[in-house]
Protein backbone atom coordinates (compact mmCIF):
# COMPACT_ATOMS: atom_id res chain seq x y z
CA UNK A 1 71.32 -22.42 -80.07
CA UNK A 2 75.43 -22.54 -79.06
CA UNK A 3 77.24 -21.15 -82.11
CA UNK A 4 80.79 -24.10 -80.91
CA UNK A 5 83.21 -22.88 -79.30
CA UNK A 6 86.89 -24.12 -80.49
CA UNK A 7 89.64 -24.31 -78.10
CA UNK A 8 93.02 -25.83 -79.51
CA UNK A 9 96.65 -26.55 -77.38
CA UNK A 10 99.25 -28.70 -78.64
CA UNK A 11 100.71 -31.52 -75.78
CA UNK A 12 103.57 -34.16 -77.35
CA UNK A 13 102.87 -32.98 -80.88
CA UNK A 14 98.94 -33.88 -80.55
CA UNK A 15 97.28 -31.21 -81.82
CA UNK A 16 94.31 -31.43 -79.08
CA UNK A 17 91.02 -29.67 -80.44
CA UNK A 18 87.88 -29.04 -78.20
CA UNK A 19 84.62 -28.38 -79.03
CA UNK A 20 81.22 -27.23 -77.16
CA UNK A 21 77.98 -26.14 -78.71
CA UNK A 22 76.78 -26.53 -82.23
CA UNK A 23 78.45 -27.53 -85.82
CA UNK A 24 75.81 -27.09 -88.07
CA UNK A 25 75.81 -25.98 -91.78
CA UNK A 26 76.36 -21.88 -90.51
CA UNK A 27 79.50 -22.77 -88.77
CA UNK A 28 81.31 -26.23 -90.08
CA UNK A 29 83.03 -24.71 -92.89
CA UNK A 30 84.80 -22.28 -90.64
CA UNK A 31 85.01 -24.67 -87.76
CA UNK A 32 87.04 -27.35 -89.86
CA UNK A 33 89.52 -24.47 -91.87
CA UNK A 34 90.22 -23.34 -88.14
CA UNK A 35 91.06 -26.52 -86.94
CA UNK A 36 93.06 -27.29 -90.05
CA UNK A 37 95.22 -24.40 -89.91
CA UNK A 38 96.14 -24.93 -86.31
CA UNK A 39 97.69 -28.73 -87.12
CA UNK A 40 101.31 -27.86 -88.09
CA UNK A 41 103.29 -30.24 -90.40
CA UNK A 42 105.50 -31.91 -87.62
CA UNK A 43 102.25 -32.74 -85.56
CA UNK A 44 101.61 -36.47 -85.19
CA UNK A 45 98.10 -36.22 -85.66
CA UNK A 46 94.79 -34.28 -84.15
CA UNK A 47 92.02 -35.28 -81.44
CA UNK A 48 89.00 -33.83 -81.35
CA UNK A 49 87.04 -33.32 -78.24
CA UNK A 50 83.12 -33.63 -79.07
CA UNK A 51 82.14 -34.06 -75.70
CA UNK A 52 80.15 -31.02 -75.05
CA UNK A 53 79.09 -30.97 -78.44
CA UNK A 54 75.30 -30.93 -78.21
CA UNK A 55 74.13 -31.15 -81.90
CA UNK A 56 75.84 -31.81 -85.16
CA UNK A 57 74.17 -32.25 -88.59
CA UNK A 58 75.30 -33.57 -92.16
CA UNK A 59 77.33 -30.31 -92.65
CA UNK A 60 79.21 -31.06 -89.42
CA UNK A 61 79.86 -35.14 -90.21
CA UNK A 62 81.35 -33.68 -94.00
CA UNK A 63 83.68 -31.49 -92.13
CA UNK A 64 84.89 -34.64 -90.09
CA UNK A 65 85.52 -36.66 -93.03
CA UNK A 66 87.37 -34.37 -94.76
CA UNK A 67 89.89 -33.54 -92.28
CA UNK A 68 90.57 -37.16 -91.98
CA UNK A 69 91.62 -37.28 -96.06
CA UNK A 70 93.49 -33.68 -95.66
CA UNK A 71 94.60 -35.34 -92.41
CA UNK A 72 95.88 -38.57 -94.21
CA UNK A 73 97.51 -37.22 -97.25
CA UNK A 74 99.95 -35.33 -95.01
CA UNK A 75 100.58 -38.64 -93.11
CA UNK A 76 99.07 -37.33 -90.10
CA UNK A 77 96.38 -38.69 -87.51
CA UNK A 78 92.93 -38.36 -86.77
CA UNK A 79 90.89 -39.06 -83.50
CA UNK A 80 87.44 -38.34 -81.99
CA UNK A 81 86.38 -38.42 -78.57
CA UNK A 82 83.00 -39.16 -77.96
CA UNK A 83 81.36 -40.64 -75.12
CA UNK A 84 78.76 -42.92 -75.48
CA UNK A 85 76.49 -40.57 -73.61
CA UNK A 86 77.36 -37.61 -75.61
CA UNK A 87 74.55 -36.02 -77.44
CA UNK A 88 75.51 -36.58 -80.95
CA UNK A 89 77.26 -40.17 -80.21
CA UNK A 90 73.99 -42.12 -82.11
CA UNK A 91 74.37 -39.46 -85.15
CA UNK A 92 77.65 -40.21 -86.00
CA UNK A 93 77.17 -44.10 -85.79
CA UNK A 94 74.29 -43.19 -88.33
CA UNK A 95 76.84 -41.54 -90.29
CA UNK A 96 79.38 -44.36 -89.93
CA UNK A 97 81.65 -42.09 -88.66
CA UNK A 98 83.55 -44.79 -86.09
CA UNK A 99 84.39 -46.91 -89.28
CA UNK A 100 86.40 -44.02 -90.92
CA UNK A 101 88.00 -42.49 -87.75
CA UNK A 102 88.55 -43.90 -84.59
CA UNK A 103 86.25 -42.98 -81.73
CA UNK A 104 87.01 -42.94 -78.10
CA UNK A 105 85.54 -42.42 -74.76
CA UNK A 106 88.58 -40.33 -73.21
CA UNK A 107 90.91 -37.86 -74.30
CA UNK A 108 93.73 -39.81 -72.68
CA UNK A 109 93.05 -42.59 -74.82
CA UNK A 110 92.63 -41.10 -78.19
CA UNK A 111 95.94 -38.72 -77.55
CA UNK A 112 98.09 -42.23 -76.63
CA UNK A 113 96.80 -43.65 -79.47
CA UNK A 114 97.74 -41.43 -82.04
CA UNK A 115 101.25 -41.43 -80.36
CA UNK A 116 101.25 -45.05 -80.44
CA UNK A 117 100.22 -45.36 -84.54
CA UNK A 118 102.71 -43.03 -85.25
CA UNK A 119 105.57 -44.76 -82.85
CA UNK A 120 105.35 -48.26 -84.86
């Protein structure tokens, strides 16, 4: 097992957050209050890399969701980047995580689109 691995930076007021290893229930909590507390208030928004995430369970999809609502009632953005050959890709379409946050195959992508939500 790879306890994940967080690595945050901050490009155009995108909060860019990636992951690698494993969210499970021993590390989600702390995983999502780390990533919360590094998305200032004048950030547009957050992506976060899942890419070289190899395994996530129920604990991890929770975390996900509720950074989108703590996300949304500060007017603020949430995307996910995850290929469609990543590892957990088929858990969080089980989860119906795509139909509450936007999923994308490229970190170019997701960043430009939170830009462009918050531009219009």
């Amino acid at each position: 097992m790879r306890i994940a691995e967080l690595n945050v930076e901050s490009v155009d007021r995108v909060v860019i957050a990636r992951l690698e290893g494993e969210i499970d229930l021993s590390n989600a909590t702390d995983l999502g209050a780390a990533i919360a507390a590094k998305v200032p208030n004048d950030a547009l928004g957050i992506v976060i890399d899942l890419t070289d995430v190899d395994y996530v369970d129920s604990a991890g999809i929770h975390v996900l969701f509720e950074l989108r609502s703590r996300l949304r009632a500060r007017g603020q953005e949430l995307r996910l980047v995850v290929p469609s050959e990543a590892e957990i890709f088929q858990a969080l379409q089980v989860a119906f995580v795509p139909s509450a946050v936007p999923v994308f195959d490229s970190l170019e992508a997701a960043a430009a689109s939170v830009s462009e939500k918050r531009g219009s």
